[in-house]
Structures are given as C-alpha cells and as structure tokens.
C-alpha atoms as a PDB file:
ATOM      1  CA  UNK A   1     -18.171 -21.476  -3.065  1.00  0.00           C
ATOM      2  CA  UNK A   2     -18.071 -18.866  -6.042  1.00  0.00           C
ATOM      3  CA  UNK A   3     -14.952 -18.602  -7.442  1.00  0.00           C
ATOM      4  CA  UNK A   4     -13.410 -15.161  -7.917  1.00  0.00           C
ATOM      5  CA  UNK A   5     -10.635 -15.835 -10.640  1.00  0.00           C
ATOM      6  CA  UNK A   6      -7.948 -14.724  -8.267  1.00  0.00           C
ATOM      7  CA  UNK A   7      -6.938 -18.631  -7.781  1.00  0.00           C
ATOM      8  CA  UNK A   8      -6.316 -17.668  -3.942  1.00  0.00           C
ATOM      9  CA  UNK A   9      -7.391 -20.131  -1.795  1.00  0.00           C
ATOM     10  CA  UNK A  10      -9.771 -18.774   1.423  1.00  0.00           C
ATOM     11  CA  UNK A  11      -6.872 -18.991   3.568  1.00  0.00           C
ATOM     12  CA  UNK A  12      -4.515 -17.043   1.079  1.00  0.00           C
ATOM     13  CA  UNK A  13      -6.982 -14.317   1.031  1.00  0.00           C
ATOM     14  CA  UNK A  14      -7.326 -14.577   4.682  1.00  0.00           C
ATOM     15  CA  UNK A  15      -3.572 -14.539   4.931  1.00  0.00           C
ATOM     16  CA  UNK A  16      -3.482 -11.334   2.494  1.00  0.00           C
ATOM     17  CA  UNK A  17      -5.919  -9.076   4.635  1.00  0.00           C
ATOM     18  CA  UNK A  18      -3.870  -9.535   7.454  1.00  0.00           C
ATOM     19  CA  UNK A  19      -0.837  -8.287   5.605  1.00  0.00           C
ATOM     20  CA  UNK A  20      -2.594  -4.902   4.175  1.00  0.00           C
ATOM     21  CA  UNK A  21      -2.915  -3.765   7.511  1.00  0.00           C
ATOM     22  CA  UNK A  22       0.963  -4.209   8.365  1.00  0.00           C
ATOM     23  CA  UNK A  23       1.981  -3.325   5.143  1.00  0.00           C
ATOM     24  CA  UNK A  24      -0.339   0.147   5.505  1.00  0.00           C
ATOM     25  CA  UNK A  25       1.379   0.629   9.219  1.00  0.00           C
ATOM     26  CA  UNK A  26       4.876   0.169   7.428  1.00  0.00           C
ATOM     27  CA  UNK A  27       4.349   2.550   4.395  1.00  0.00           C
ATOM     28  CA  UNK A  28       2.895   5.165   6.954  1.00  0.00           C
ATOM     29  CA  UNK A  29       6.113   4.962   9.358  1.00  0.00           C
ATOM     30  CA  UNK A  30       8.107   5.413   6.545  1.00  0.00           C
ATOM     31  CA  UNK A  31      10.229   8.837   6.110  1.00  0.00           C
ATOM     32  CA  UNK A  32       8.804  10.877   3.390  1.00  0.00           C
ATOM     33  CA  UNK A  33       5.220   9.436   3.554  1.00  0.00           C
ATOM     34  CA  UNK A  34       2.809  11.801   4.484  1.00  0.00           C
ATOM     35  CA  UNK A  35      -0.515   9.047   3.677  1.00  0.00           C
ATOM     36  CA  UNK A  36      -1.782   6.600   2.170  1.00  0.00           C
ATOM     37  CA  UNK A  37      -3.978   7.268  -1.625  1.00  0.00           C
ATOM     38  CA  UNK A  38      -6.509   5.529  -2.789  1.00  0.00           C
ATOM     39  CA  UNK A  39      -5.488   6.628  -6.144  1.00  0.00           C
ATOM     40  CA  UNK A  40      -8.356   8.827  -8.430  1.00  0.00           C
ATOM     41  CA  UNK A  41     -11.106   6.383  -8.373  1.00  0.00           C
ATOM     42  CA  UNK A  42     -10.267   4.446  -4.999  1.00  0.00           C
ATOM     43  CA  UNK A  43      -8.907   1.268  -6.849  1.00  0.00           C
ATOM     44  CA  UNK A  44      -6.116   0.618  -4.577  1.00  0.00           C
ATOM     45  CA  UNK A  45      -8.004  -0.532  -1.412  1.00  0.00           C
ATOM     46  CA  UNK A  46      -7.982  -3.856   0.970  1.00  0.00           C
ATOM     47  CA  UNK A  47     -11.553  -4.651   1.892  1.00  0.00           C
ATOM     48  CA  UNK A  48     -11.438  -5.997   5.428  1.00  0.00           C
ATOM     49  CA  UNK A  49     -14.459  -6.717   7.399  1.00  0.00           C
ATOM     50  CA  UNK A  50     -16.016  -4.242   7.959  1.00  0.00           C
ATOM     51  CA  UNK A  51     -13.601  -1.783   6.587  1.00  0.00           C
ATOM     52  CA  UNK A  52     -11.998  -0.712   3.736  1.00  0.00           C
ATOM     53  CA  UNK A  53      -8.470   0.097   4.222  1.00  0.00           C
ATOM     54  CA  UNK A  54      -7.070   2.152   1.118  1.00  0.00           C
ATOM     55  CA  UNK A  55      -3.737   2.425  -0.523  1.00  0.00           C
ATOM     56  CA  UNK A  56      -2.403  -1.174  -0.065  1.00  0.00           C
ATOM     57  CA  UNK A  57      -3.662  -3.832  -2.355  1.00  0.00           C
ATOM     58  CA  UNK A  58      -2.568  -7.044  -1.535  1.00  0.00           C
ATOM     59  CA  UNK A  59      -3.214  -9.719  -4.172  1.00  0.00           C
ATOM     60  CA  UNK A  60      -1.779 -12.853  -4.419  1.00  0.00           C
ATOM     61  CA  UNK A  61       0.507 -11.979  -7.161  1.00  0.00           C
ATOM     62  CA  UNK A  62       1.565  -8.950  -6.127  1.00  0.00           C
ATOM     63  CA  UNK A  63       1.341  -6.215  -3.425  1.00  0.00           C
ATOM     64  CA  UNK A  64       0.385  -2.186  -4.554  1.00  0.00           C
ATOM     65  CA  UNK A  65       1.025   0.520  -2.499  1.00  0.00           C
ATOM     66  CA  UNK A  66      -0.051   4.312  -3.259  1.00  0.00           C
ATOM     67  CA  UNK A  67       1.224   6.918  -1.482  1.00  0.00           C
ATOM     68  CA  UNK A  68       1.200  10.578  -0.661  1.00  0.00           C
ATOM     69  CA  UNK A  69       5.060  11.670  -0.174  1.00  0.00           C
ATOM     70  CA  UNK A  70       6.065  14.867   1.342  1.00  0.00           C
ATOM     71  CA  UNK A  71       9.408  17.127  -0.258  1.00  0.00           C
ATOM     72  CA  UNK A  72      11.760  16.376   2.138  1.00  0.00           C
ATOM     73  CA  UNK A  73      13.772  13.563   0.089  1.00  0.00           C
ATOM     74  CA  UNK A  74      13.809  12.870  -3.155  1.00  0.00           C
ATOM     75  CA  UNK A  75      11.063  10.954  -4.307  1.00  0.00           C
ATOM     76  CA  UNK A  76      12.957   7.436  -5.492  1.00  0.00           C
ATOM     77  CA  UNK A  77      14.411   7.431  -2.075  1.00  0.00           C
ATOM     78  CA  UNK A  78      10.909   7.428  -0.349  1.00  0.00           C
ATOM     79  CA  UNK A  79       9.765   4.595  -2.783  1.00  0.00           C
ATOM     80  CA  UNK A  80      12.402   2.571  -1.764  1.00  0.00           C
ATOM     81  CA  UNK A  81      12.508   2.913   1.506  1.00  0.00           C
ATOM     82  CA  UNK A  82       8.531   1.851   1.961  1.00  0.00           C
ATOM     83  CA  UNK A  83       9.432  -1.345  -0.525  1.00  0.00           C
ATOM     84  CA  UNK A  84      12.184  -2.375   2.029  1.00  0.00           C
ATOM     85  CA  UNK A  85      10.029  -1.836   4.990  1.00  0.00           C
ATOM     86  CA  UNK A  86       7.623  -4.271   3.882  1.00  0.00           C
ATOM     87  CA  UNK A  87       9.073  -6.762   1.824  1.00  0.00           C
ATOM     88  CA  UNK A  88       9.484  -9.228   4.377  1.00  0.00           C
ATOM     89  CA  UNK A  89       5.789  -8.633   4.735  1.00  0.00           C
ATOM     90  CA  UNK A  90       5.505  -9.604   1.162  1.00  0.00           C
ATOM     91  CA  UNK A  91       7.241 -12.263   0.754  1.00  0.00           C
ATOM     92  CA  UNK A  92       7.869 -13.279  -3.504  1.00  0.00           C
ATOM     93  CA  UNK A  93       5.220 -10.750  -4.038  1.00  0.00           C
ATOM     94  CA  UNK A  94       6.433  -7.845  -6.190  1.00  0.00           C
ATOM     95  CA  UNK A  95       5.890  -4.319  -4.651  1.00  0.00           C
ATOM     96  CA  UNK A  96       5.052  -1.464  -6.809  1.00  0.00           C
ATOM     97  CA  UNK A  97       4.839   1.954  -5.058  1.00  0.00           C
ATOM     98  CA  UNK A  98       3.586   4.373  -6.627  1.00  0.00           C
ATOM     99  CA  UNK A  99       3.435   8.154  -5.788  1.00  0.00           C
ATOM    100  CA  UNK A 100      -0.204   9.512  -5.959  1.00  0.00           C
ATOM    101  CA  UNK A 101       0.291  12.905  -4.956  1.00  0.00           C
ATOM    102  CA  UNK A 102       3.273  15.308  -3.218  1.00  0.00           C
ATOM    103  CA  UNK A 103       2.459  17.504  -0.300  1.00  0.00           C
ATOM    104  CA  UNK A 104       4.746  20.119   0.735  1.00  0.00           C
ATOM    105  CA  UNK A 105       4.889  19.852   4.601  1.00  0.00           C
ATOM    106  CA  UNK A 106       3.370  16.075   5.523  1.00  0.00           C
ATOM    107  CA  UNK A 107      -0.165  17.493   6.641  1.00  0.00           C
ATOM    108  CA  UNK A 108      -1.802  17.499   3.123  1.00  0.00           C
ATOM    109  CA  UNK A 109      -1.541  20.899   1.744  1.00  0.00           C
ATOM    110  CA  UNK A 110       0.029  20.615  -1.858  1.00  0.00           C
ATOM    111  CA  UNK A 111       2.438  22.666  -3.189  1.00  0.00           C
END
C-alpha cells in the first residue's frame, strides 16, 4: 500500500468521500448559495469514483467548502449558515467556507 502522507487510514478516506457528497447537498440547500466553486485552479474537489465532485474537500483534518453566494443576505450570514448545516457532518473537523464568487440573482450571472 503506498502511503499518501495524509495519515488517514483506507477506511477514514472511505469514510471522508461519503461525507463530501452530504456536505455538497448541505452547502447547496443552504439560503444564499447559489453553487458550489472549485476555486481558480479546481483545488477544492473530492475525487470519488468515478467522479470528481468540486467545492467540498474533505480531509481528515479539516473540511473546505467554496461557494458561490447570491446578494440576498449578507455574506457572513450565508457562511454561517452552510458551517451549521454540516457540522454534524463534520464532526471535530474545522470548516472553513469560503466565498469564491457573488452572483446577483442565484443563476450565475455576476453583478
């Protein structure tokens, strides 16, 4: 087995993957999230198999989440509102969200 310096066992990782994908479905449901970003060069991704699933990284010692918000809150409000949808998701995991981009009506048209 090759190690990849995460110190995650198989089954950690395993575990991880499965939590992107709720994580992602949280963040999306979320008030004042029009999408999920990849960020500029696509770093913030879950590779599933098969698939890659961007804007929720999920590593062992913490979860990232990059979003597209829309202007119809303020934008702390939306951050905080995706970190409490998923933070039982997370467990002791930290959960940055971070705003990648602002859209003015939720379909992807910027300002």
């Amino acid at each position: 087995m090759t190690d990849t310096g995460t110190g995650a066992s198989p089954a950690a990782s395993t575990a991880a993957t499965a939590d992107a994908g709720v994580i992602a479905e949280r963040a999306r449901g979320c008030r004042g999230v029009a999408g999920l970003s990849g960020g500029p060069f696509g770093t913030v991704a879950t590779y599933l198999p098969g698939e890659r699933l961007p804007g929720v990284s999920v590593a062992g010692h913490a979860v990232e989440i990059a979003i597209v918000a829309t202007m119809e809150r303020p934008l702390p409000e939306t951050a905080d509102e995706v970190r409490r949808a998923v933070t039982d998701v997370a467990g002791d995991r930290p959960i940055n969200v971070r705003i990648d981009d602002v859209v003015v009506d939720g379909t992807g048209e910027g300002p």
